[in-house]
C-alpha atoms as a PDB file:
ATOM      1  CA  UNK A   1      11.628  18.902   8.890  1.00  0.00           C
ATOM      2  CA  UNK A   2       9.672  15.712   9.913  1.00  0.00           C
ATOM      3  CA  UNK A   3       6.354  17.536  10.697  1.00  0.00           C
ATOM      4  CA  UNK A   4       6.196  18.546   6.445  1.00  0.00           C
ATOM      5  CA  UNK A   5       5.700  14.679   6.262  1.00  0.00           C
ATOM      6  CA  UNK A   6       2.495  13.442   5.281  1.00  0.00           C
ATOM      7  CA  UNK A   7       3.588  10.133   7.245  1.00  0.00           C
ATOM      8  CA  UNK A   8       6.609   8.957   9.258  1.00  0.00           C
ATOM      9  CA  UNK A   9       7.257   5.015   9.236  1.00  0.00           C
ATOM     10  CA  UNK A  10       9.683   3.781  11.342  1.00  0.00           C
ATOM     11  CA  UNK A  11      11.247   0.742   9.961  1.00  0.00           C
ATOM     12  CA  UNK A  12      12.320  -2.203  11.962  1.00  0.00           C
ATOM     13  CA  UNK A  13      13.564  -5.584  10.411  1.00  0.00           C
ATOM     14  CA  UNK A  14      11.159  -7.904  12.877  1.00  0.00           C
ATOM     15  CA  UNK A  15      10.110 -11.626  12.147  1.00  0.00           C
ATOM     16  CA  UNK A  16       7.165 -12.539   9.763  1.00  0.00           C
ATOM     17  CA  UNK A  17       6.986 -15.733   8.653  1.00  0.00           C
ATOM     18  CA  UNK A  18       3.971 -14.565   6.202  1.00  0.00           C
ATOM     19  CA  UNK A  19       6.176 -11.586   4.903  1.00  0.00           C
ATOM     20  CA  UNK A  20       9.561 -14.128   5.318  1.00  0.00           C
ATOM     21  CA  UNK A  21       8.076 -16.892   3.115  1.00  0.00           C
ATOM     22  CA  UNK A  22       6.941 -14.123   0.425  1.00  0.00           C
ATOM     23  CA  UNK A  23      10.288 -12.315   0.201  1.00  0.00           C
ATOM     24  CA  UNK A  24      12.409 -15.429   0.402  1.00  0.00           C
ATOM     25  CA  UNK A  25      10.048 -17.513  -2.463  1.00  0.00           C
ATOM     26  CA  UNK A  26      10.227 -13.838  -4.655  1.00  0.00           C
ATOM     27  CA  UNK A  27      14.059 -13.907  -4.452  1.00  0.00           C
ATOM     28  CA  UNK A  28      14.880 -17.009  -5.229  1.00  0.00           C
ATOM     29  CA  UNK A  29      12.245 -16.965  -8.217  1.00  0.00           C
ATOM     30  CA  UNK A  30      14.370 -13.663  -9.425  1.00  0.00           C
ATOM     31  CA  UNK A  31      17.308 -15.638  -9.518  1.00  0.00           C
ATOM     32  CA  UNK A  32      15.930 -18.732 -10.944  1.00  0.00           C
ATOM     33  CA  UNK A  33      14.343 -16.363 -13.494  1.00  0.00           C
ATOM     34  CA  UNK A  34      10.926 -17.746 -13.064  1.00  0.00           C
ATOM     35  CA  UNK A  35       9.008 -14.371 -11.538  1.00  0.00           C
ATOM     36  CA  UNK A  36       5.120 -14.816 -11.792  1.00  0.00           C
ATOM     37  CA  UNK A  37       4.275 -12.140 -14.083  1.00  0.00           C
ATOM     38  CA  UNK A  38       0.837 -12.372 -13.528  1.00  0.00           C
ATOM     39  CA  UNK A  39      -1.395 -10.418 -10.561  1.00  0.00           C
ATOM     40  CA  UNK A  40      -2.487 -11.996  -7.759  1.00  0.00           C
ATOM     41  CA  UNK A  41      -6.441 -12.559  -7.268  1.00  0.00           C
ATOM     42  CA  UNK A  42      -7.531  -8.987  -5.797  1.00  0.00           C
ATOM     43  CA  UNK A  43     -10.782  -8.319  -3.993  1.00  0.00           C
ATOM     44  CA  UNK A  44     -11.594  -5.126  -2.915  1.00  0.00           C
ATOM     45  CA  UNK A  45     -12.800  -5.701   0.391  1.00  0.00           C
ATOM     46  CA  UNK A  46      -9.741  -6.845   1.855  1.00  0.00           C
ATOM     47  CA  UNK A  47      -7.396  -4.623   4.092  1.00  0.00           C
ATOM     48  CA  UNK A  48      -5.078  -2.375   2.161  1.00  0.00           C
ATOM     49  CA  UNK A  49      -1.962  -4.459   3.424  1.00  0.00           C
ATOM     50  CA  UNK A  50      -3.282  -7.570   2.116  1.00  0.00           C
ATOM     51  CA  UNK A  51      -4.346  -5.481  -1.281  1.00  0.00           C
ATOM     52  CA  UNK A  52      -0.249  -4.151  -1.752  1.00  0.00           C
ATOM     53  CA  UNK A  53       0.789  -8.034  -1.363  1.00  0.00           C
ATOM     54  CA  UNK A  54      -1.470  -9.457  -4.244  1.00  0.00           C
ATOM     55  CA  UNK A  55       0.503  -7.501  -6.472  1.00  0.00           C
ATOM     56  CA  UNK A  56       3.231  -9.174  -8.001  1.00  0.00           C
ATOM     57  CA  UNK A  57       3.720  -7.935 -11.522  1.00  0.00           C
ATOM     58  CA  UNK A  58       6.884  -6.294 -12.770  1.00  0.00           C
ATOM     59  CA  UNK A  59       6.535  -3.248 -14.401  1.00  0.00           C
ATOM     60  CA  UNK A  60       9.055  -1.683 -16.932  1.00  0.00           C
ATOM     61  CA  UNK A  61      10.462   1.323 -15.425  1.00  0.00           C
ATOM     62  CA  UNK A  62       9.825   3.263 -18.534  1.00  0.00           C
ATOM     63  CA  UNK A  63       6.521   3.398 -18.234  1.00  0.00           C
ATOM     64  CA  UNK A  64       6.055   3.325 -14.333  1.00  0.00           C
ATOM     65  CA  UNK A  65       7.755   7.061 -15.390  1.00  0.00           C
ATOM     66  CA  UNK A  66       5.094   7.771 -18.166  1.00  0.00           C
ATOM     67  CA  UNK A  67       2.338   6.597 -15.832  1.00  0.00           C
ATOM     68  CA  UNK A  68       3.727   8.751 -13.122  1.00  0.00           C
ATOM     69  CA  UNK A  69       3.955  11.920 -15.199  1.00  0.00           C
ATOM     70  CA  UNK A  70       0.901  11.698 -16.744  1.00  0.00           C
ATOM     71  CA  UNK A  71      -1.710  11.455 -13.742  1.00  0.00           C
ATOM     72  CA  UNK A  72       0.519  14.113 -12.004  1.00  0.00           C
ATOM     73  CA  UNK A  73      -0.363  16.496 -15.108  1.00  0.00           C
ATOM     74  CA  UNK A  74      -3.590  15.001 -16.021  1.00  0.00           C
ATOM     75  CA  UNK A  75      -5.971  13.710 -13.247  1.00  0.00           C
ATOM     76  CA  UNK A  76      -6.733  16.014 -10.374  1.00  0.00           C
ATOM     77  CA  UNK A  77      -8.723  14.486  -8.147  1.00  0.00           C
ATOM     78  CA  UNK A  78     -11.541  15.778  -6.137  1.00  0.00           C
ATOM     79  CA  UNK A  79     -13.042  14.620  -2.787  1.00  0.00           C
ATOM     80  CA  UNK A  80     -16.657  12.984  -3.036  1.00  0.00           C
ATOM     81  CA  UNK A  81     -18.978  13.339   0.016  1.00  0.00           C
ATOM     82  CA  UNK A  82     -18.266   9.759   1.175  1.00  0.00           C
ATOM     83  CA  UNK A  83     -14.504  10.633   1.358  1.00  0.00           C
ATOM     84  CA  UNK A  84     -14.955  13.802   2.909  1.00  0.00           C
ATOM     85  CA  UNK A  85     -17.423  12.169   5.426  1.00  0.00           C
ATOM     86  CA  UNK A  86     -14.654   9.424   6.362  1.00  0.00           C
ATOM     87  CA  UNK A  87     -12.428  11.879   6.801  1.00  0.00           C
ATOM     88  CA  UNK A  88     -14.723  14.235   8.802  1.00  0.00           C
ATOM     89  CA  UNK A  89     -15.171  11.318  11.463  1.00  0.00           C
ATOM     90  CA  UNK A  90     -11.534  10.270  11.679  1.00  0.00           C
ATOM     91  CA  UNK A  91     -10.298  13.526  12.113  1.00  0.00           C
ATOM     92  CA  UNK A  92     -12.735  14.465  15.098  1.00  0.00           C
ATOM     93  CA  UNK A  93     -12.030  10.660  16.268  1.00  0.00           C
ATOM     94  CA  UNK A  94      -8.395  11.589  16.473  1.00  0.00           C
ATOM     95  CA  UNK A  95      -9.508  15.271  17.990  1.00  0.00           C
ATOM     96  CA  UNK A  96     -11.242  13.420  20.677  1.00  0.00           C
ATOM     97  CA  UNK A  97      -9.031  11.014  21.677  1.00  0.00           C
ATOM     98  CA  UNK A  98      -6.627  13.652  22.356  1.00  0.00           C
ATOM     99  CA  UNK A  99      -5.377  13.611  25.670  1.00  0.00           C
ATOM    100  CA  UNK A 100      -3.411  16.511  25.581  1.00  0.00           C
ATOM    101  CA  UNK A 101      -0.673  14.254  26.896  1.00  0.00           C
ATOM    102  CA  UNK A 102       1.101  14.083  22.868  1.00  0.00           C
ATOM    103  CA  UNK A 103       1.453  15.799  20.169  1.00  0.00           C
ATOM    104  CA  UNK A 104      -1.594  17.637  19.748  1.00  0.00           C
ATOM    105  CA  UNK A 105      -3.930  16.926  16.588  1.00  0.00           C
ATOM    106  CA  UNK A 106      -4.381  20.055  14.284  1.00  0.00           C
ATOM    107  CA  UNK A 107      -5.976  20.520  11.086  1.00  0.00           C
ATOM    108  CA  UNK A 108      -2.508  19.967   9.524  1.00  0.00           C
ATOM    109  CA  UNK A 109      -3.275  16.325   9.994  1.00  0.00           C
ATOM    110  CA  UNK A 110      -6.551  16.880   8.666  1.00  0.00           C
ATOM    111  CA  UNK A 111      -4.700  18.369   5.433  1.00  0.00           C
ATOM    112  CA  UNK A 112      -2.329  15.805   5.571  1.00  0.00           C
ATOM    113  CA  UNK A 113      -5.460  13.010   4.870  1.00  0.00           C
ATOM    114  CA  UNK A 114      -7.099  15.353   2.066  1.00  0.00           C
ATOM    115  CA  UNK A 115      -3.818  15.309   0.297  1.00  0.00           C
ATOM    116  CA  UNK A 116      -3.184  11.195   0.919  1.00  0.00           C
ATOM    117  CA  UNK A 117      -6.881  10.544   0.092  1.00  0.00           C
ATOM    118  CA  UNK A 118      -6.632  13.000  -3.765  1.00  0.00           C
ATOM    119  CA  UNK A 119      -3.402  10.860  -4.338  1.00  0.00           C
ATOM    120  CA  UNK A 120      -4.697   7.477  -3.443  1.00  0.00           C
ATOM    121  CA  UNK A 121      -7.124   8.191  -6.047  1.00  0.00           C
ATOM    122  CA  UNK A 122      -4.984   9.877  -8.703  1.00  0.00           C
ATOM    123  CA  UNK A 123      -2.975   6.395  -8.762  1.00  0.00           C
ATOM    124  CA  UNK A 124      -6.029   5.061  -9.654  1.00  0.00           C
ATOM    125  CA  UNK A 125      -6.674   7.714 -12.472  1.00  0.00           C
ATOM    126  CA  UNK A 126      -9.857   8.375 -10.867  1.00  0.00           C
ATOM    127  CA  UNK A 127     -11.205  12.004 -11.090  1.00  0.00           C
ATOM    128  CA  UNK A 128     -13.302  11.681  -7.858  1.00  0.00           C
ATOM    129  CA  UNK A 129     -11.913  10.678  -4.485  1.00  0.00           C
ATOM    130  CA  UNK A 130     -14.198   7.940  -3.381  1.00  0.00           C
ATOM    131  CA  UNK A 131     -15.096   6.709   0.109  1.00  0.00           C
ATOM    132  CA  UNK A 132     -13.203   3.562   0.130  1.00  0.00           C
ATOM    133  CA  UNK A 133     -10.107   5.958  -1.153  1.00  0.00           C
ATOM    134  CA  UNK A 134     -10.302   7.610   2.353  1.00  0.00           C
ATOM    135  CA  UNK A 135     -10.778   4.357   4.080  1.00  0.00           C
ATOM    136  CA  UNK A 136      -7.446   3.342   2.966  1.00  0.00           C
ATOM    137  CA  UNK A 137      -6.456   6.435   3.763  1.00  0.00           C
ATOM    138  CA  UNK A 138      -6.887   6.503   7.065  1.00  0.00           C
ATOM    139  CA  UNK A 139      -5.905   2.373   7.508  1.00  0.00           C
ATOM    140  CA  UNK A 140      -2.561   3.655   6.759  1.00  0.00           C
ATOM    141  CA  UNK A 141      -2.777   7.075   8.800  1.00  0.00           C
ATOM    142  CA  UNK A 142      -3.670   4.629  11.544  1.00  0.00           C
ATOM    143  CA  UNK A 143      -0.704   2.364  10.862  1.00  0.00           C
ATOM    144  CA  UNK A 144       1.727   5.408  10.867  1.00  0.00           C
ATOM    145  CA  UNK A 145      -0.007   6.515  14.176  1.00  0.00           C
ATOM    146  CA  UNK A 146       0.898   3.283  15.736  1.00  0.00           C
ATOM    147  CA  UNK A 147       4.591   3.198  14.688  1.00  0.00           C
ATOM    148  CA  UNK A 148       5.126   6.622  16.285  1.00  0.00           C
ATOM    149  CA  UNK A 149       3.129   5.915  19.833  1.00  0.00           C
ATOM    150  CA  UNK A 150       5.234   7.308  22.795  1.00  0.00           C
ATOM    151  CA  UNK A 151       7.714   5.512  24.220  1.00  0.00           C
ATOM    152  CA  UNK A 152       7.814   5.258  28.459  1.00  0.00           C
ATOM    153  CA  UNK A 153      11.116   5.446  30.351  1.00  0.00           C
ATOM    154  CA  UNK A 154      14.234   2.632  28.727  1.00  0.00           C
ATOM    155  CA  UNK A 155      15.617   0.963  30.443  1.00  0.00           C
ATOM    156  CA  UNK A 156      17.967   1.237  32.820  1.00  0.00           C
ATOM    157  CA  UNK A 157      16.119   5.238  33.121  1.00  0.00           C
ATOM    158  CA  UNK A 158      15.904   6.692  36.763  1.00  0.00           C
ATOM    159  CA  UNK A 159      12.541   6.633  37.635  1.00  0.00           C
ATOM    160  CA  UNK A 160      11.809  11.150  37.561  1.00  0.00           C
ATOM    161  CA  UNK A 161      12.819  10.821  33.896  1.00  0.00           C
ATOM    162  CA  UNK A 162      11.181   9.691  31.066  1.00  0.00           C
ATOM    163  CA  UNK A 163      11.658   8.786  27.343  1.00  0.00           C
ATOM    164  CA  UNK A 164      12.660  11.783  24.893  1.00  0.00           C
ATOM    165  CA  UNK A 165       9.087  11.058  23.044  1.00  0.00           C
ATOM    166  CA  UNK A 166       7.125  11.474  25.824  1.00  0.00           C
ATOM    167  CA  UNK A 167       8.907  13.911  27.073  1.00  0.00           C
ATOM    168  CA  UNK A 168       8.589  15.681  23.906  1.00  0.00           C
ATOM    169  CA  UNK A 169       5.077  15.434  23.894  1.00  0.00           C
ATOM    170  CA  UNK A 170       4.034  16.495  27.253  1.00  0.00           C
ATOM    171  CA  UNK A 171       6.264  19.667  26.690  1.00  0.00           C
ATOM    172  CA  UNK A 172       4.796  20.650  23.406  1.00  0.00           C
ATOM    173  CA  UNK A 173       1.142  20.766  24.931  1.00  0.00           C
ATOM    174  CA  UNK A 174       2.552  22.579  27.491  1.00  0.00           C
ATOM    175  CA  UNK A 175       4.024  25.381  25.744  1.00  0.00           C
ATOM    176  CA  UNK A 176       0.706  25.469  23.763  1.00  0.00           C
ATOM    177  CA  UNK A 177      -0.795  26.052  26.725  1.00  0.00           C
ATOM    178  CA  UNK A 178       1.727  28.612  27.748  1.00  0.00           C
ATOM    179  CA  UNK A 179       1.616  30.000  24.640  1.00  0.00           C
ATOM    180  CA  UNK A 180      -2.282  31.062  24.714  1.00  0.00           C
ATOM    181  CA  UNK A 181      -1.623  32.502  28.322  1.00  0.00           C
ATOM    182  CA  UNK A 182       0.870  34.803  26.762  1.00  0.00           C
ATOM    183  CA  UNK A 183      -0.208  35.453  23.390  1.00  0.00           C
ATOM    184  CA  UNK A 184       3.234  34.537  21.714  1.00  0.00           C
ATOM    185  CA  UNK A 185       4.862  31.312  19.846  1.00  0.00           C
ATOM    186  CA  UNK A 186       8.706  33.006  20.729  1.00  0.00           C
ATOM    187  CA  UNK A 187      10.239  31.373  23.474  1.00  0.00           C
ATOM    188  CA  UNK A 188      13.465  31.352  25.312  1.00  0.00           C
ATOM    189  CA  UNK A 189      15.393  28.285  26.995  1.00  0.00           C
ATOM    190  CA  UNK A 190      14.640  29.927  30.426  1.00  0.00           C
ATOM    191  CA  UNK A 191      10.935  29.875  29.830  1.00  0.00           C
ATOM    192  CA  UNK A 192      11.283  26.251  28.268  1.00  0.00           C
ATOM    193  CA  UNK A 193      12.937  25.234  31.072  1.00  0.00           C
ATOM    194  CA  UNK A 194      10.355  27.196  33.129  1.00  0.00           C
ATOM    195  CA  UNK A 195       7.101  25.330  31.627  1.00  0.00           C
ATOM    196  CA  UNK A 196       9.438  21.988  31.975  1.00  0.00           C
ATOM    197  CA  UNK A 197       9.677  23.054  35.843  1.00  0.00           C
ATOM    198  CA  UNK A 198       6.124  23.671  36.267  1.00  0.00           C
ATOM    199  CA  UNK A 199       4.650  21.034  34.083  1.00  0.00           C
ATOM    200  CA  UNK A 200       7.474  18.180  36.348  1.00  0.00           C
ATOM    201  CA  UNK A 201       8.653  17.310  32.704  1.00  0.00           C
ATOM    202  CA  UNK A 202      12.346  15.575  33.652  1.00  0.00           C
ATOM    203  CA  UNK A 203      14.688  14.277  31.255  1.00  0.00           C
ATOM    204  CA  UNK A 204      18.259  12.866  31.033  1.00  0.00           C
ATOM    205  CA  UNK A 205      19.438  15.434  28.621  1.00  0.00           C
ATOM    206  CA  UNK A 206      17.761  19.158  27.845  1.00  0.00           C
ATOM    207  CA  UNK A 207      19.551  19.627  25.069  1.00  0.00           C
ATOM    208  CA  UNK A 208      18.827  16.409  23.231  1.00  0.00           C
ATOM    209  CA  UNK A 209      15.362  17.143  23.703  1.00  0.00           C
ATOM    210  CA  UNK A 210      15.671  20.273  21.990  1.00  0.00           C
ATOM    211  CA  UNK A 211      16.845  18.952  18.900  1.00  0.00           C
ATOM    212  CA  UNK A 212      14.379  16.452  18.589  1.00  0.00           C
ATOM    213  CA  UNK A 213      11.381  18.559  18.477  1.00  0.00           C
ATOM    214  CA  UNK A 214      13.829  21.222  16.191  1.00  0.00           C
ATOM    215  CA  UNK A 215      14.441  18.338  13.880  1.00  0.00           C
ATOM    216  CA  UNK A 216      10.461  17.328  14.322  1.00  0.00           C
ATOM    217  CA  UNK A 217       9.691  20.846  13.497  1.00  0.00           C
ATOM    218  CA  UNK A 218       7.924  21.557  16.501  1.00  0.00           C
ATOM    219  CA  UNK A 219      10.493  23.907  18.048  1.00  0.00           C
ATOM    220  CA  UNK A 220      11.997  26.408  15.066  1.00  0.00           C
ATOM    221  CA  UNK A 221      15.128  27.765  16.201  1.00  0.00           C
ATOM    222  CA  UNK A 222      15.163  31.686  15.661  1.00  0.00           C
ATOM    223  CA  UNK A 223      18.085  32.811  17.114  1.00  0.00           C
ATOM    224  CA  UNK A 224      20.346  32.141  20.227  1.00  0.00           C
ATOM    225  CA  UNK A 225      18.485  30.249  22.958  1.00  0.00           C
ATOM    226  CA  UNK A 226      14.949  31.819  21.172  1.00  0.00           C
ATOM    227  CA  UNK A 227      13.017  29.491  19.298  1.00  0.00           C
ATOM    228  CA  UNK A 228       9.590  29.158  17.738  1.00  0.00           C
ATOM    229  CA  UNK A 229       6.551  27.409  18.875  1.00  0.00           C
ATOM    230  CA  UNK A 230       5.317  25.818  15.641  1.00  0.00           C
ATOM    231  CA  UNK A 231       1.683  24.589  17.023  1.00  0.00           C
ATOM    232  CA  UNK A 232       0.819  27.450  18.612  1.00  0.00           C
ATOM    233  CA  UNK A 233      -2.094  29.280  17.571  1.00  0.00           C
ATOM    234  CA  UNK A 234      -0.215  32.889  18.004  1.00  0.00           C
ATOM    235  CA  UNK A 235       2.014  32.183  14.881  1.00  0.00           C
END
């Protein structure tokens, strides 16, 4: 299910010249066999994207596997107080911004940013997650965040229905909320459709709905027409 994901990047093939010139000067160096197999000049201040693009050395795949297995064996990071500050701030940041409108923010995204910030600094065979590993971190949290905002009404929509994300969105908090009224996460399609009512959450298709947030892992189907609230705090 998509909510076990750390991240979620959607990937769309959109115009860069920056990113163009790169990948069109790297492939034609491939074939000319005349790859630049030195590193780019690094500095450590500059934004993580800009960081991944200095790197330009080819690595034998033989050893990207021994490098791999041995810091997932031998380095286990752990989080410094920098880190954990960073993350402390982003995570109420995110809490706070929360407009109960989308998906809402649990601590499983606060997990989710321990777990990216102890890798980001196991690639680095560091035993101690530093602050600038969380900054990272979160620059690509951030990034992820951005390629998943909701989406309004397509087009071509009738005006009392709305996209399948938002609509997805404004449903889930409402069942939360429906949820703590009635002390349970199991739910049937008539109360779905019931909170929908209430909560003047219209869409095209009820069914397509449904299987997005099963497939998000929002909604866990139990049984016929019963399914599972996944956020709710009466799991």
């Amino acid at each position: 299910l998509l909510s076990r994901f750390d991240l979620i990047f959607i990937l769309l093939d959109r115009p860069d010249s920056g990113l163009d010139k790169y990948l069109s000067d790297h492939v034609l160096a491939m074939h000319a066999g005349e790859l630049d197999q030195h590193f780019a000049p690094h500095e450590s201040d500059l934004p993580l994207e800009q960081k991944l693009m200095s790197y330009r050395d080819q690595i034998e795949p033989s050893l990207m596997k021994k490098y791999i297995a041995h810091i997932r064996t031998a380095v286990q990071p752990t989080l410094s107080d920098d880190a954990k500050a960073v993350l402390k701030e982003f995570y109420l940041q995110l809490r706070s911004e929360d407009s109960r409108e989308e998906a809402p923010v649990t601590t499983r995204q606060l997990e989710s940013l321990i777990r990216l910030t102890e890798s980001r600094a196991r690639v680095a065979m560091r035993t101690v997650a530093t602050g600038a590993d969380a900054v990272d971190v979160v620059e690509i949290f951030q990034h992820c965040m951005r390629d998943i905002k909701a989406d309004g009404p397509g087009p071509g929509q009738e005006r009392k229905t709305m996209g399948i994300t938002k609509a997805a969105k404004l449903l889930i908090s409402a069942l939360n909320k429906h949820s703590e009224r009635t002390c349970t996460s199991i739910l049937s399609v008539v109360e779905i459709k019931e909170v929908m009512v209430k909560s003047k959450i219209e869409v095209k298709s009820f069914d397509s709905l449904m299987c997005a947030l099963n497939e998000q892992g929002f909604l866990l189907k139990k049984g016929m027409n019963i399914f599972q609230l996944q956020t709710s705090t009466c799991l």
